[in-house]
Protein backbone atom coordinates (compact mmCIF):
# COMPACT_ATOMS: atom_id res chain seq x y z
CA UNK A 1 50.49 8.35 125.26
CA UNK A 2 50.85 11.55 123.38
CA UNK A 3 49.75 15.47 124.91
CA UNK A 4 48.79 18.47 122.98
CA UNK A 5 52.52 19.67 122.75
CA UNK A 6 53.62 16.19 121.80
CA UNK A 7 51.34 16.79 118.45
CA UNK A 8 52.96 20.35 117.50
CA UNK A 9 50.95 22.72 119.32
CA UNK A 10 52.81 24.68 122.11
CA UNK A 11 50.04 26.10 124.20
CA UNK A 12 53.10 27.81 126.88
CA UNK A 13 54.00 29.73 123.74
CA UNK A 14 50.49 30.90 122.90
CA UNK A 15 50.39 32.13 126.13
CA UNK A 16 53.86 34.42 125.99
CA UNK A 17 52.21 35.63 122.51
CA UNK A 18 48.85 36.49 124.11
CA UNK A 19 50.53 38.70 127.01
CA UNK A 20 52.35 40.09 124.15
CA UNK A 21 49.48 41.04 122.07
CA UNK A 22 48.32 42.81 125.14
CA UNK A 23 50.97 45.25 125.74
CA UNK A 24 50.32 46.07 122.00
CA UNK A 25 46.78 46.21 122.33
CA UNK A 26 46.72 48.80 125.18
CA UNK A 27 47.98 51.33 123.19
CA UNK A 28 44.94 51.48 120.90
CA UNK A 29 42.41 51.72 123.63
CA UNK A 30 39.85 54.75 122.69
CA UNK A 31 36.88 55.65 124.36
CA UNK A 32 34.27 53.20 123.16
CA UNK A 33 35.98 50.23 124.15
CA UNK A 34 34.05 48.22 127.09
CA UNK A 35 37.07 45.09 127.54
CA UNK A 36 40.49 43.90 126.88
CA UNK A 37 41.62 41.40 124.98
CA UNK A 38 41.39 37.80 126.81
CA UNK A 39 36.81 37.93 126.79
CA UNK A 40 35.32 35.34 124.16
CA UNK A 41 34.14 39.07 122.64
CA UNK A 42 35.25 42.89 122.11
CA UNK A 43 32.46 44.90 123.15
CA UNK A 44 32.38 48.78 121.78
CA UNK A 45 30.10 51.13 122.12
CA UNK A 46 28.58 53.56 119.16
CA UNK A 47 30.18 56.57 119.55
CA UNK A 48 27.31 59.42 120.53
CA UNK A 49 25.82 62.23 118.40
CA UNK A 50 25.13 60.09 115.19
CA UNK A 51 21.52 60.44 113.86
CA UNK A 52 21.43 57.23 111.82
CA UNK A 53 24.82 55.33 112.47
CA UNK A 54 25.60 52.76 109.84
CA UNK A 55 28.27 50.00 110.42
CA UNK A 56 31.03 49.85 107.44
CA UNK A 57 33.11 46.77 107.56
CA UNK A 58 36.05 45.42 105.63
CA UNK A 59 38.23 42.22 105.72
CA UNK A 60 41.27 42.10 103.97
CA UNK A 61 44.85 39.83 104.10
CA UNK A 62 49.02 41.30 103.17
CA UNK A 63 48.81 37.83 100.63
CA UNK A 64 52.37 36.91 99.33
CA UNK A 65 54.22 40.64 100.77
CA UNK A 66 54.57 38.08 103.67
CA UNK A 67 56.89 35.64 102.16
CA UNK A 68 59.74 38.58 101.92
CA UNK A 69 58.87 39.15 105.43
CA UNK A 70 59.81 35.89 106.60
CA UNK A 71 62.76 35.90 104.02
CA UNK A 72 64.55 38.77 105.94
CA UNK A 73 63.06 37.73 108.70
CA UNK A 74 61.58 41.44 108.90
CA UNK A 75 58.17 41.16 110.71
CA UNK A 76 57.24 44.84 112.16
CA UNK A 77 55.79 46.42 109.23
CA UNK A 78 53.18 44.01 108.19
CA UNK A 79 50.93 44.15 110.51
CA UNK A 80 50.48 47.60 109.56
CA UNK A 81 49.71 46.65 106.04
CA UNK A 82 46.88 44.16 107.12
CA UNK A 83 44.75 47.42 109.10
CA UNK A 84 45.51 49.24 105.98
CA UNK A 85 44.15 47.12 103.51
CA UNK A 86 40.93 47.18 105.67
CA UNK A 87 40.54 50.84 107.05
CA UNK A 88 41.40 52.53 103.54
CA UNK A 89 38.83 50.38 101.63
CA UNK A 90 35.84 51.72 104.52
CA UNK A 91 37.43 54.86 104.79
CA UNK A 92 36.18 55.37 100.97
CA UNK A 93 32.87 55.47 101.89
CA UNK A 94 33.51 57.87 104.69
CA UNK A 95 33.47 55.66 107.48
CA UNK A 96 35.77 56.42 110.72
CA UNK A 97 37.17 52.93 111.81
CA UNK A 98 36.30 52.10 115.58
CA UNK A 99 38.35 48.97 116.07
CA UNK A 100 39.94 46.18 114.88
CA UNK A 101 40.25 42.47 114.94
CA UNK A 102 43.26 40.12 113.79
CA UNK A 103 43.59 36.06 112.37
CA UNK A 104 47.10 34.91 112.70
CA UNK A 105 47.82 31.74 111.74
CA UNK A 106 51.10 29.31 111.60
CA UNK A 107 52.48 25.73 111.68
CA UNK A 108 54.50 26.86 115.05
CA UNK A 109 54.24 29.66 117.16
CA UNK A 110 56.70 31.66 118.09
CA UNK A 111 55.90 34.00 120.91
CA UNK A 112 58.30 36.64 119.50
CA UNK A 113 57.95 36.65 115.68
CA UNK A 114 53.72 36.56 116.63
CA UNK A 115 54.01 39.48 119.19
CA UNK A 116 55.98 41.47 116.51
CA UNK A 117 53.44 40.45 113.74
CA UNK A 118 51.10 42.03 116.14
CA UNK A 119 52.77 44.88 117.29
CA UNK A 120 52.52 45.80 113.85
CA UNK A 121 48.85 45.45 113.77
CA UNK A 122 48.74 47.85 116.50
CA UNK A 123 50.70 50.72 115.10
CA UNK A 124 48.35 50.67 112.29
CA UNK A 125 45.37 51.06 114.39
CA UNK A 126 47.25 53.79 116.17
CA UNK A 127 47.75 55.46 112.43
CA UNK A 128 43.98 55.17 112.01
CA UNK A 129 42.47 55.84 115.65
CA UNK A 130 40.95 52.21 116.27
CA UNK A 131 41.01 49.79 119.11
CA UNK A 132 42.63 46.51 118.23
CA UNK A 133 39.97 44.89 119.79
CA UNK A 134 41.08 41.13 119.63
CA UNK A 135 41.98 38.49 117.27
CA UNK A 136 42.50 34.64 116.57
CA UNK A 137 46.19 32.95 116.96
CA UNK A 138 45.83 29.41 115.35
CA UNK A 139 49.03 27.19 115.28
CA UNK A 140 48.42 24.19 112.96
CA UNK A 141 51.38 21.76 112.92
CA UNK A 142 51.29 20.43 109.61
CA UNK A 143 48.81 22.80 107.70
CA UNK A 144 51.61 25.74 107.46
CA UNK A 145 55.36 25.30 106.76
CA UNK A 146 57.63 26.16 110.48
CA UNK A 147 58.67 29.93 110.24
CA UNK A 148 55.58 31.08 108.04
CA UNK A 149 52.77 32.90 109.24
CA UNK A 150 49.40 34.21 107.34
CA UNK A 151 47.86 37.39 108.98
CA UNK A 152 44.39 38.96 108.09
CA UNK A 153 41.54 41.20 109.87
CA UNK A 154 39.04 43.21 109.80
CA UNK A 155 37.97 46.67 110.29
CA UNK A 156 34.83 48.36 111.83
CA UNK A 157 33.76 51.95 111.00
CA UNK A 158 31.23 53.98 111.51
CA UNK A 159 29.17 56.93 109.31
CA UNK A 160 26.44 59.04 109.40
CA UNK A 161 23.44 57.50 107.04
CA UNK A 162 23.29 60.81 105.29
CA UNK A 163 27.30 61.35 104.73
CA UNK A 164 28.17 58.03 103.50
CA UNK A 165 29.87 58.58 100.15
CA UNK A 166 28.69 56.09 97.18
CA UNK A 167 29.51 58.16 94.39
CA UNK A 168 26.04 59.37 93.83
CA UNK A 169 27.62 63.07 94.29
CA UNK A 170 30.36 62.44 90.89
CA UNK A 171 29.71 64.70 88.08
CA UNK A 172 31.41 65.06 84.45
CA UNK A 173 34.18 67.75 85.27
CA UNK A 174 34.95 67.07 88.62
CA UNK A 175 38.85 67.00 89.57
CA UNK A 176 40.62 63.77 90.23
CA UNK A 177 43.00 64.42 93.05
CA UNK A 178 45.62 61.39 93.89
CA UNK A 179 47.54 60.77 97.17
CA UNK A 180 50.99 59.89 96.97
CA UNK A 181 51.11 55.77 97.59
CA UNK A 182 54.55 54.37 99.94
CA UNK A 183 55.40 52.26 97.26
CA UNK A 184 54.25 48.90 96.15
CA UNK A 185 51.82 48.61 99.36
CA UNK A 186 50.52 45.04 99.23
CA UNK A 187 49.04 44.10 96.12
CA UNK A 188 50.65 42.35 93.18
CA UNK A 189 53.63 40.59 95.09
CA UNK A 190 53.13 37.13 93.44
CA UNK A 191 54.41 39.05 90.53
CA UNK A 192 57.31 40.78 92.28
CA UNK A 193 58.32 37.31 94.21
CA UNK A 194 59.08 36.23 90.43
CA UNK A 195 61.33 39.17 89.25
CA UNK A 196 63.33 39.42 92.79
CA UNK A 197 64.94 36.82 94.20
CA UNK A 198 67.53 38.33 95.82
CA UNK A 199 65.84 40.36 98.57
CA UNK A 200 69.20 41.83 99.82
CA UNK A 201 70.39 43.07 96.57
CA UNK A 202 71.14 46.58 96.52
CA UNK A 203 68.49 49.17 95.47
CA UNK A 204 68.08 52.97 96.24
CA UNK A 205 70.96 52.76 99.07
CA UNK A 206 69.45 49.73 100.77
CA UNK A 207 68.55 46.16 100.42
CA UNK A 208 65.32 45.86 98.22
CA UNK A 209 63.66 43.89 100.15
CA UNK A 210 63.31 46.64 102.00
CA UNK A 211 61.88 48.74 99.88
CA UNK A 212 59.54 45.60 99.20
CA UNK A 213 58.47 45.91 102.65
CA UNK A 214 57.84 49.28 102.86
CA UNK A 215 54.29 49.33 104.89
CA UNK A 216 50.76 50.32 102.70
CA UNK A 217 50.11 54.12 103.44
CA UNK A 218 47.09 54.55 105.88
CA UNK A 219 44.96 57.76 104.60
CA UNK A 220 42.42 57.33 107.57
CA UNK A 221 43.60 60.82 109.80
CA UNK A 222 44.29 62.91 106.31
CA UNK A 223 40.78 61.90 104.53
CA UNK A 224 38.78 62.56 107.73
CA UNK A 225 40.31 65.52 108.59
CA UNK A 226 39.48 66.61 104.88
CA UNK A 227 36.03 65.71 104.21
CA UNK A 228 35.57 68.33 107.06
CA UNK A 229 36.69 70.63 104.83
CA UNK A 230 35.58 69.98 101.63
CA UNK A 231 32.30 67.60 100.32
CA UNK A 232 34.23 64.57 98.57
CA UNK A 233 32.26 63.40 95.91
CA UNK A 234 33.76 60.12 95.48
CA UNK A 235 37.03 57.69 96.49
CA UNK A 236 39.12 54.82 95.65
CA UNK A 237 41.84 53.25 97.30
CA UNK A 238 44.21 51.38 94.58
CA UNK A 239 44.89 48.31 95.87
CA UNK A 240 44.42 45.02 93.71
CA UNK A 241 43.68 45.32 90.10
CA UNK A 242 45.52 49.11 90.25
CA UNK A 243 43.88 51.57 88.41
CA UNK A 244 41.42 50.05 85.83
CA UNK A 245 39.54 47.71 88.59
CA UNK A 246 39.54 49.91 91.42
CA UNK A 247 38.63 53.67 90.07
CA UNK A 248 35.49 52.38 88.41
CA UNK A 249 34.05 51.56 91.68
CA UNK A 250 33.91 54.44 93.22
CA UNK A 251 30.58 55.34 90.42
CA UNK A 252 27.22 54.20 91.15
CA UNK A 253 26.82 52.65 87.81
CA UNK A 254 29.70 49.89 89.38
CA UNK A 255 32.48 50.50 86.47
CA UNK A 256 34.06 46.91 84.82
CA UNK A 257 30.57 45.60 86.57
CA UNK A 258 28.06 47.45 85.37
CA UNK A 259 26.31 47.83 81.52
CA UNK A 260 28.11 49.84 79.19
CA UNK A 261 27.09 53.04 77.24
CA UNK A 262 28.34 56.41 76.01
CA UNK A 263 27.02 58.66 78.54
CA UNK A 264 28.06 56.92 81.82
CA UNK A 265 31.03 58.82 83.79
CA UNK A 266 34.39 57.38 83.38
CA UNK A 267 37.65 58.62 84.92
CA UNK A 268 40.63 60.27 82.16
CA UNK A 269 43.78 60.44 83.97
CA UNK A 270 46.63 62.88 82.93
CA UNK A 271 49.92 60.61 82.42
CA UNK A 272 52.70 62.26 83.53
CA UNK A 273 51.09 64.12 86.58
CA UNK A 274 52.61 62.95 89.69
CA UNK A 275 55.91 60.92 90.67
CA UNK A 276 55.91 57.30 89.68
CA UNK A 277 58.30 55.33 92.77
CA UNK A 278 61.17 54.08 90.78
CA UNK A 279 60.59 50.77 92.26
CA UNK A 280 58.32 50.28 89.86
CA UNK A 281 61.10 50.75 86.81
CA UNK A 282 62.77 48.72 88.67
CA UNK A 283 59.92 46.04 88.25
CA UNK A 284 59.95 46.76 84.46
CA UNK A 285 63.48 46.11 83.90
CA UNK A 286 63.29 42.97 85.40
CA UNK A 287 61.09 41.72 83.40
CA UNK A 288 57.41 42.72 84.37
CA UNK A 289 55.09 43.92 81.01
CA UNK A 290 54.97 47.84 81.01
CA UNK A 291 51.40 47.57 79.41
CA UNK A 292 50.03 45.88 82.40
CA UNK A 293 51.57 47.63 85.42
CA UNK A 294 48.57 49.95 85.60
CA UNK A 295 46.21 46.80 85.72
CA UNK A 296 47.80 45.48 88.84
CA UNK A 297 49.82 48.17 90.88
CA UNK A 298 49.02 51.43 92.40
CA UNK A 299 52.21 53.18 90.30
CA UNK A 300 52.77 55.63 93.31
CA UNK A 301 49.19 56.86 93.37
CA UNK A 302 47.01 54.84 96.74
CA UNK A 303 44.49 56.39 96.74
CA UNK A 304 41.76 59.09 94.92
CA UNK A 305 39.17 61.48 96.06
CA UNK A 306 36.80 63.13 93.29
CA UNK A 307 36.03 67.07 94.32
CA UNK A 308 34.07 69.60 92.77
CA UNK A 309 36.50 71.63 90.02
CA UNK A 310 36.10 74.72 92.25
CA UNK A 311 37.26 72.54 95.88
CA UNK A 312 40.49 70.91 93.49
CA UNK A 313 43.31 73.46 94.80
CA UNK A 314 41.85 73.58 98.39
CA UNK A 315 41.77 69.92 98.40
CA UNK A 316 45.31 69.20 97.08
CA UNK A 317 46.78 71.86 99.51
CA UNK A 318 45.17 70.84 102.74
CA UNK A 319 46.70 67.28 102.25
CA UNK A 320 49.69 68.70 101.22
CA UNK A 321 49.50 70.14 104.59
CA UNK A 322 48.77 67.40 106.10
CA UNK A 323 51.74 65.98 105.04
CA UNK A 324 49.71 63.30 102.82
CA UNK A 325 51.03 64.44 98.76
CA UNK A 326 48.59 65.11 96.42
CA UNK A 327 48.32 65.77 92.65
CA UNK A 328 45.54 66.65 90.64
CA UNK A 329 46.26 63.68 88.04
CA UNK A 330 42.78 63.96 86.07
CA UNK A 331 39.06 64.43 85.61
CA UNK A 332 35.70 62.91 85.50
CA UNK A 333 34.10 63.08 81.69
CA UNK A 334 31.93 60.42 79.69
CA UNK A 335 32.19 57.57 77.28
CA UNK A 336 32.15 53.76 77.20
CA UNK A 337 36.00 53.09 78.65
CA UNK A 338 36.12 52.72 82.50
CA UNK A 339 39.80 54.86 82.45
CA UNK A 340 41.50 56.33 79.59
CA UNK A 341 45.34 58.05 79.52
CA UNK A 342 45.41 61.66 77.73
């Protein structure tokens, strides 16, 4: 006769994870929130004094970032980059996140490395003012190699009907202001896991890896904070496909997805205005094709607002302030090409 542990699944050990996903959990608790984690269900309630709430949702994974994770054996930071795949991607319509769910799958649980993983999680709903609501552990003996993990989620947000920005508001001359990035956030790692094998090689004063790891910026509190101040026209957060799949979305006509013409509104960026990471040289040296870093990595800039030419030098300073850098790095004009270099 053979039991459930027998067959590779430890449920003692899912229950030392769960009590640690709790203590986590508890420290994202905002108003709104009707139950803790352990129902079938999260229950939250709409926040009051919204005319015509709309829900904004957004799922998103950390992909292959992970493997360096498990390399160094470094788990505490992306957890963080799973909420801020989601919360940045609604946060570009103008949605305030309101919670947050978790997946978290592996061939064998370990209470520790999961409740880390998750502890993560949690300090990135903390950065962007959501309830980690719940979430899914699945240990599958088998299915996933012992010691790796995969981790997505999903976001909730919330925005007023008549504020929700779709880039309807973008007009030829308004002022492309860019937000400083952490470094390579999460997006184009199958690349970096070929030109770095040596995560503890020496770069900048510490192991690379490390710099690897560095957790996706979260732009929730800054970009809230700042459409109270100024009316955003349009936004983008760079994550996969960099620069020339992700800034044509924020236009109505769709960008790389829409017809073609002369007249439609593209973005021109100004090379040479703001800091490029030197992880990215780094990248370059080793072997990764300079014409194509733009076409898969955010190069330092995570993410864009489009203002008015008149709110440009407000906008960039009140982020500044905020402690969020920002550089005017280009404009909106016309043509036929989604993103040009001048």
């Amino acid at each position: 006769m053979i039991d459930y542990r027998q067959s590779g699944v430890d449920v003692e050990e899912g229950y030392k994870a769960v009590d640690n996903y709790k203590t986590s959990a508890k420290r994202t608790m905002i108003p709104g929130v009707l139950n803790g984690l352990g129902s079938f269900a999260g229950m939250f309630q709409l926040p009051p004094g919204y005319k015509e709430p709309v829900i904004v949702s957004g799922t998103d994974g950390v992909g292959t970032k992970l493997d360096i994770a498990f390399a160094m054996k470094k788990y505490d930071t992306v957890g963080i980059d799973c909420v801020a795949m989601c919360v940045n991607d609604i946060l570009c319509h103008g949605a305030k996140p309101l919670f947050f769910l978790d997946y978290l799958a592996c061939g064998k649980l370990d209470a520790e490395v999961a409740g880390t993983l998750v502890k993560g999680v949690a300090e990135g709903c903390l950065q962007s003012n959501a309830a980690l609501m719940g979430g899914e552990t699945a240990e599958m003996p088998g299915f996933y190699d012992a010691g790796k993990y995969d981790i997505a989620g999903f976001a909730v947000g919330v925005a007023e009907k008549a504020d929700i920005i779709d880039g309807s508001k973008i007009r030829e001359g308004d002022v492309l202001v860019g937000l400083a990035s952490s470094g390579v956030h999460s997006n184009g790692f199958s690349l970096v896991r070929k030109l770095v094998t040596d995560y503890y090689e020496p770069f900048g004063g510490k192991p690379i890896g490390e710099t690897l790891l560095e957790p996706t910026r979260i732009y929730v509190k800054p970009i809230l904070a700042l459409l109270e101040q100024v009316d955003v026209h349009g936004m983008v957060h760079i994550t996969g496909g960099g620069f020339y799949e992700n800034i044509p979305r924020m236009y109505t006509h769709g960008g790389v997805h829409g017809e073609k013409n002369e007249a439609r509104l593209v973005s021109i960026l100004k090379s040479g205005s703001w800091p490029v990471p030197p992880i990215f040289a780094e990248l370059v040296r080793r072997g990764a094709n300079p014409d194509r870093m733009y076409n898969t990595y955010n190069m330092g800039i995570g993410y864009i607002c489009a203002v008015s030419k008149e709110d440009a030098a407000k906008t960039i300073d009140f982020l500044n302030g905020q402690g969020f850098p920002a550089y005017e790095i280009g404009r909106v004009g016309t043509g036929s090409t989604d993103v040009l270099f001048e």
